[in-house]
C-alpha atoms as a PDB file:
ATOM      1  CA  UNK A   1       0.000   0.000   0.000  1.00  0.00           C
ATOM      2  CA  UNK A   2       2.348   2.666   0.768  1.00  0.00           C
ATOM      3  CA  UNK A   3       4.447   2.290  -2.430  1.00  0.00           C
ATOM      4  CA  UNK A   4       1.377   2.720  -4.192  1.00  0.00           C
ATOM      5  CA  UNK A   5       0.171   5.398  -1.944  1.00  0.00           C
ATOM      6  CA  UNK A   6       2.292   6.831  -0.025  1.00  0.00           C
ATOM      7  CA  UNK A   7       0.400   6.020   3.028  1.00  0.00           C
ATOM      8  CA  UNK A   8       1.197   2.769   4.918  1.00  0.00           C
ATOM      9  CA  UNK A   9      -2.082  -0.097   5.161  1.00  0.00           C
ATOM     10  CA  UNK A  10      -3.380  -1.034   8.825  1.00  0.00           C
ATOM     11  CA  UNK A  11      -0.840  -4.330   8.202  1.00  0.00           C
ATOM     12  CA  UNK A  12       2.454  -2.319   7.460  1.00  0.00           C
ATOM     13  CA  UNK A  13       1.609   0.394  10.730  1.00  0.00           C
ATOM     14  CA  UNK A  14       0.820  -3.286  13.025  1.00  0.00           C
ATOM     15  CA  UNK A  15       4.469  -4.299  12.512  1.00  0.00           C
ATOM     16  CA  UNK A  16       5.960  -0.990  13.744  1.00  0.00           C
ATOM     17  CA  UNK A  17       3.970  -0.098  16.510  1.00  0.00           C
ATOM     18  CA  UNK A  18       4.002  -0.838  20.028  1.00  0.00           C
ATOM     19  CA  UNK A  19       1.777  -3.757  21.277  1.00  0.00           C
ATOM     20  CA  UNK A  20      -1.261  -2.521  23.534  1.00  0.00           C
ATOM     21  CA  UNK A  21       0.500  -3.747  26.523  1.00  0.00           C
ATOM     22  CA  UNK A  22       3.480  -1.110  26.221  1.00  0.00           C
ATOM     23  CA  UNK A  23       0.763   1.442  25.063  1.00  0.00           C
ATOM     24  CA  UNK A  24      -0.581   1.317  28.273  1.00  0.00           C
ATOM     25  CA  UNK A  25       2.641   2.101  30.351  1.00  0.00           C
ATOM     26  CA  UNK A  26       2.783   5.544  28.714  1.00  0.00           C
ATOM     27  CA  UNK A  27       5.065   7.934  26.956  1.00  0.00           C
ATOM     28  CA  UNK A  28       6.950   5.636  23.394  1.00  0.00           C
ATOM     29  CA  UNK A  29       7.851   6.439  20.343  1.00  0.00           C
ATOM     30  CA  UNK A  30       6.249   4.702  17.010  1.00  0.00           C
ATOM     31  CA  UNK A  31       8.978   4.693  14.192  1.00  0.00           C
ATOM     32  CA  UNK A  32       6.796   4.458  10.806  1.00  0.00           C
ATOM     33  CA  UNK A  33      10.040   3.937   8.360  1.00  0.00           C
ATOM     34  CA  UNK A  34       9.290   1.500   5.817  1.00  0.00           C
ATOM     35  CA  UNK A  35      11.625   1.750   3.455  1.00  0.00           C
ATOM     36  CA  UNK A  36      15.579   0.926   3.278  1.00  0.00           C
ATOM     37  CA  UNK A  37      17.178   4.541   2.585  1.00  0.00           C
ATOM     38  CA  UNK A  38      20.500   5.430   3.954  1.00  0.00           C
ATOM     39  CA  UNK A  39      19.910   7.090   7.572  1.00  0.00           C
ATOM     40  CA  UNK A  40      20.663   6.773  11.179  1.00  0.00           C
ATOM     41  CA  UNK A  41      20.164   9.817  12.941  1.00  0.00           C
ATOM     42  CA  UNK A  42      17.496   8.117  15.305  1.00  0.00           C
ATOM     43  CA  UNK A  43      19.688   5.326  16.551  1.00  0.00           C
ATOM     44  CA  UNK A  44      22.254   7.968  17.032  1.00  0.00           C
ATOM     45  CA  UNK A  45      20.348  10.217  19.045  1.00  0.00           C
ATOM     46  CA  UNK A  46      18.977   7.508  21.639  1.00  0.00           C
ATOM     47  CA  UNK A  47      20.198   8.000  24.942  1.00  0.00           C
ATOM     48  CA  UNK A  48      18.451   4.715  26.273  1.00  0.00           C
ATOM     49  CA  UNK A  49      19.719   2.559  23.325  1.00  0.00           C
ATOM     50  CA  UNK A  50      15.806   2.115  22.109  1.00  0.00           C
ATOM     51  CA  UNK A  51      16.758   2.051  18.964  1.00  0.00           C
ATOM     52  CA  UNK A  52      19.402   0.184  18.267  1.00  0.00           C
ATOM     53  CA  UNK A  53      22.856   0.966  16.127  1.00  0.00           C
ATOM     54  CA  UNK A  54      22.510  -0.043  12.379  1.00  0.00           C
ATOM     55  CA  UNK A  55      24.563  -3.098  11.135  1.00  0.00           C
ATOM     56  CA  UNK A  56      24.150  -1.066   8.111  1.00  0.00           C
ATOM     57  CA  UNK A  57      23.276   2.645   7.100  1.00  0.00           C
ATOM     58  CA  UNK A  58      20.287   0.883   4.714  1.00  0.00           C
ATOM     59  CA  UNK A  59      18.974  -0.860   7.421  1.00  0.00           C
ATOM     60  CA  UNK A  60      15.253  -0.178   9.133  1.00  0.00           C
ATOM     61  CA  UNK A  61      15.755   0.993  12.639  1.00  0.00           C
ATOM     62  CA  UNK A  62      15.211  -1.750  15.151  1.00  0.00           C
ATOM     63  CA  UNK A  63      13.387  -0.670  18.033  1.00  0.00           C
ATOM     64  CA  UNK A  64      13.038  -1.637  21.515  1.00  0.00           C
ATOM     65  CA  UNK A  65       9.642   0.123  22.992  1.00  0.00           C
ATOM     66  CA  UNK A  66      10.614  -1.659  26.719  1.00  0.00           C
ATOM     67  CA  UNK A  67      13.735   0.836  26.549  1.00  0.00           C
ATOM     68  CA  UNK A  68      12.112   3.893  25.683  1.00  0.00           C
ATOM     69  CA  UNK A  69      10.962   6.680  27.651  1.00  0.00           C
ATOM     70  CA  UNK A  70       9.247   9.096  24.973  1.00  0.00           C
ATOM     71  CA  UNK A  71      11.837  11.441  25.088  1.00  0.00           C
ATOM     72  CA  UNK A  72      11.311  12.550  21.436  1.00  0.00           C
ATOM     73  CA  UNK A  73      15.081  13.085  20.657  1.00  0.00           C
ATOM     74  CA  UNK A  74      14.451  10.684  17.373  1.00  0.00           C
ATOM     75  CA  UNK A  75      11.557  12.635  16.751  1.00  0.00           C
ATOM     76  CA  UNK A  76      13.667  15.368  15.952  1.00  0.00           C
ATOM     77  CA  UNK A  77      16.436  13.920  14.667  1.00  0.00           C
ATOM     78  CA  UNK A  78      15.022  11.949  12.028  1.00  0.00           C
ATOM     79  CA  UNK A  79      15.075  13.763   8.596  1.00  0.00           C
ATOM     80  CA  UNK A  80      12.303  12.351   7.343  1.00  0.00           C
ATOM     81  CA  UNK A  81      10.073  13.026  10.156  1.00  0.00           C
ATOM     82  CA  UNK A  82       8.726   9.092  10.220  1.00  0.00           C
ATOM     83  CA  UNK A  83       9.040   9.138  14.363  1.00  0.00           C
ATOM     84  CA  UNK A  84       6.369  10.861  16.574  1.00  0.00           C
ATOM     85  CA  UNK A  85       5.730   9.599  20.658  1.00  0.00           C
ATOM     86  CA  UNK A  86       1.762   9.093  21.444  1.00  0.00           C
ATOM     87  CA  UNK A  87       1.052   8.667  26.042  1.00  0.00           C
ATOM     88  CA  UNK A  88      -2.265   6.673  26.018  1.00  0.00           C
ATOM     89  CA  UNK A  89      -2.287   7.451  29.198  1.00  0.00           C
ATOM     90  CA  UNK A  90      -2.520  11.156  29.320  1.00  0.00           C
ATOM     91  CA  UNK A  91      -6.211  11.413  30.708  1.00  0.00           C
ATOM     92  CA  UNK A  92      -9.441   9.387  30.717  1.00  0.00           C
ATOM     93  CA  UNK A  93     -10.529  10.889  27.330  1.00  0.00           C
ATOM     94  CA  UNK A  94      -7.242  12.361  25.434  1.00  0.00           C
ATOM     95  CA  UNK A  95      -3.584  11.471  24.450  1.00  0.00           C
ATOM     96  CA  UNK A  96      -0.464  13.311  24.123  1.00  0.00           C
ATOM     97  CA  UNK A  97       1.043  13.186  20.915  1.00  0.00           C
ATOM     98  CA  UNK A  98       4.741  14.717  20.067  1.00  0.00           C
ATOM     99  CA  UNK A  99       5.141  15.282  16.300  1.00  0.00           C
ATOM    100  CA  UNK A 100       7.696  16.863  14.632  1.00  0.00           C
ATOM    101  CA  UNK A 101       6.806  20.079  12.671  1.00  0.00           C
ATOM    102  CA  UNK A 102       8.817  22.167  10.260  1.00  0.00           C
ATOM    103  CA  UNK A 103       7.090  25.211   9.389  1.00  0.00           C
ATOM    104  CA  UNK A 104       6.562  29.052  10.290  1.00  0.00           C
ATOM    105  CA  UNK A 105       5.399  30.392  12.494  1.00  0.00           C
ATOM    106  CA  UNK A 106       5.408  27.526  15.427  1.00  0.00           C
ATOM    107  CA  UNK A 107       2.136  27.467  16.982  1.00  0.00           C
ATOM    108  CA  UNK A 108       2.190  28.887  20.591  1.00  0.00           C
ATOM    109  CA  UNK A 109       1.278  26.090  23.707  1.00  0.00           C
ATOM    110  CA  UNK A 110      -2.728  26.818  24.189  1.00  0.00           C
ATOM    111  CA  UNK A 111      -3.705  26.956  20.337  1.00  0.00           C
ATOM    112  CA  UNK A 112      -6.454  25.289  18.978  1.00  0.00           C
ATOM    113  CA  UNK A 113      -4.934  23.196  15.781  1.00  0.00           C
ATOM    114  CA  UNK A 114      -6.626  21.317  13.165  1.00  0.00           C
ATOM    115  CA  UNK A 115      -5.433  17.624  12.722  1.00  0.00           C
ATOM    116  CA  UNK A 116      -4.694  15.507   9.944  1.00  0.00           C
ATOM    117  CA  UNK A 117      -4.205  11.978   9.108  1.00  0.00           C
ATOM    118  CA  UNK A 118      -1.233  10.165   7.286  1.00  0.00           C
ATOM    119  CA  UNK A 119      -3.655  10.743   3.923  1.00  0.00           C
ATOM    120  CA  UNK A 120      -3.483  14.347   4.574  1.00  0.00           C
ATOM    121  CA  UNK A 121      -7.246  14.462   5.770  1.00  0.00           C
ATOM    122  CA  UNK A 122      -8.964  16.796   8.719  1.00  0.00           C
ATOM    123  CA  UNK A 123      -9.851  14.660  11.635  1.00  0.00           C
ATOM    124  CA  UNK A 124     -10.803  16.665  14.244  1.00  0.00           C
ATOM    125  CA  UNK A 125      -9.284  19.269  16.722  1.00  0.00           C
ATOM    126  CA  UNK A 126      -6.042  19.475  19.255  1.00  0.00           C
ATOM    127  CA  UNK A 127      -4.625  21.659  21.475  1.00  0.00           C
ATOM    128  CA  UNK A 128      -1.059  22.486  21.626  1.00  0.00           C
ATOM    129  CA  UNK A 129       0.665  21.789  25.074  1.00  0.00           C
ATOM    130  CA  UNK A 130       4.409  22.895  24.933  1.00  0.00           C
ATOM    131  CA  UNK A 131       6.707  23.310  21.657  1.00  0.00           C
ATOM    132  CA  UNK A 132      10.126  22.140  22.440  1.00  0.00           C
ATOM    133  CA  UNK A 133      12.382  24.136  19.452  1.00  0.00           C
ATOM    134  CA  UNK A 134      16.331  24.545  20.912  1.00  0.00           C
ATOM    135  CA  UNK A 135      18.912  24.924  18.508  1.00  0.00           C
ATOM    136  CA  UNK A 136      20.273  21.114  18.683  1.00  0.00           C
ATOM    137  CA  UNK A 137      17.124  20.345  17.330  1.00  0.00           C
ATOM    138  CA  UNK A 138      18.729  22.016  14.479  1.00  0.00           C
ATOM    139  CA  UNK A 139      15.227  23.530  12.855  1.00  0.00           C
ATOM    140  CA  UNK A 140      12.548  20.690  13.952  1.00  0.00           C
ATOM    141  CA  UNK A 141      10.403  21.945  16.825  1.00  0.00           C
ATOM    142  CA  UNK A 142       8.996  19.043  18.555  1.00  0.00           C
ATOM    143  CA  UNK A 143       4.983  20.310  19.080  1.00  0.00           C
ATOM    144  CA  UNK A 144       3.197  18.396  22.070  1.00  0.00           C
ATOM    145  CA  UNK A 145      -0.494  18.144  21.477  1.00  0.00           C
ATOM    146  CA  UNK A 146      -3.358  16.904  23.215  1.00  0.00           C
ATOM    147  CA  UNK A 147      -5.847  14.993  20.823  1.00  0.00           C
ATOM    148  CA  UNK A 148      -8.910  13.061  21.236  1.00  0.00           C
ATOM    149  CA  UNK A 149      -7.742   9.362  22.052  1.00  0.00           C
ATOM    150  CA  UNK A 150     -10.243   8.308  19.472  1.00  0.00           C
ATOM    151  CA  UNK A 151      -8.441   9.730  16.717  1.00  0.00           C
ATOM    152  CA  UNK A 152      -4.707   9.582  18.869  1.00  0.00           C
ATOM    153  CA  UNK A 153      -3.656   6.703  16.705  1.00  0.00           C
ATOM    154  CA  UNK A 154      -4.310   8.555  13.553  1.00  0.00           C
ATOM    155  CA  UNK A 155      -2.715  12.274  14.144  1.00  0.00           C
ATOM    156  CA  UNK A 156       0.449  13.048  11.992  1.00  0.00           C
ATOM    157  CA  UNK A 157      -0.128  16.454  11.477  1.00  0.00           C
ATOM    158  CA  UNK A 158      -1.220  19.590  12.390  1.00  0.00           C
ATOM    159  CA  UNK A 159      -1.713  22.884  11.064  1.00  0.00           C
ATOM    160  CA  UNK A 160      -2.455  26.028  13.404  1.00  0.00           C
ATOM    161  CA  UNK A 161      -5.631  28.497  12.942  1.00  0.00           C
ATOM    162  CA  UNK A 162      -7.045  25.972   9.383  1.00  0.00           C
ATOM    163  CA  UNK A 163     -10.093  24.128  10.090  1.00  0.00           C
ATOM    164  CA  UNK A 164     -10.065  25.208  13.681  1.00  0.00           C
ATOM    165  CA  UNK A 165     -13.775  27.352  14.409  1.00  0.00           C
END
């Protein structure tokens, strides 16, 4: 599916994300790279050893969720912006997701954001919690919103003031 695409099927996402059990135990990344491409930054950037050190540059990051602590580092790291952290736990009703986001201006903790899917399609509403942007992130803020667990599993992007009433 996503070579045709671009967007991975419901059987590609299963094999790279975290089991239910590991969901439940809060903040972990989900690495959605699919495709053998020269990269490492994530593996570098783990201080837990989550991910662990390619065998070779082409190789698909191998991830250990039992190691990771939702730091985001690879979120911001990784060039092609593949990693985001989701916290299943964050209330009763809504999630925290960290996504990476590359455009001007960075929306402001307290905005109302519209949401979109890995198709590029409006789900709903979040609300931005923090925006992490230091200069070692080297120009990829790391934006911390809180979603509607319903659609939590579904959020890759977001876009400040569209959609948003």
């Amino acid at each position: 599916m996503l070579k045709k695409t671009g967007v991975p099927s419901s059987a590609e996402l299963a094999l790279v994300y975290p089991d239910e059990e590991r969901l439940r135990q809060g903040l972990v990344a989900v690495i959605e790279c699919f495709q053998n491409i020269p990269c490492n930054p994530c593996a570098t950037s783990c201080p837990r050893g989550a991910i662990k050190p390619f065998a070779d540059i082409n190789d698909l990051p191998q991830f250990d969720p039992s190691l990771c602590n939702g730091c985001a580092l690879c979120v911001a790291n990784c060039p092609g912006l593949a990693i985001f952290v989701v916290d299943e736990t964050y209330s009763a009703t809504e999630s925290l997701i960290k996504l990476p986001y590359e455009f001007v201006p960075l929306p402001i903790a307290g905005d109302k954001v519209a949401v979109y899917n890995r198709a590029g399609e409006e789900i709903g509403q979040g609300t931005v919690l923090r925006v992490q942007n230091p200069q070692s992130f080297d120009r990829t803020a790391v934006v911390h919103l809180v979603v509607p667990r319903a659609i939590a599993r579904e959020v890759r992007f977001l876009s400040p003031g569209v959609g948003v009433k």
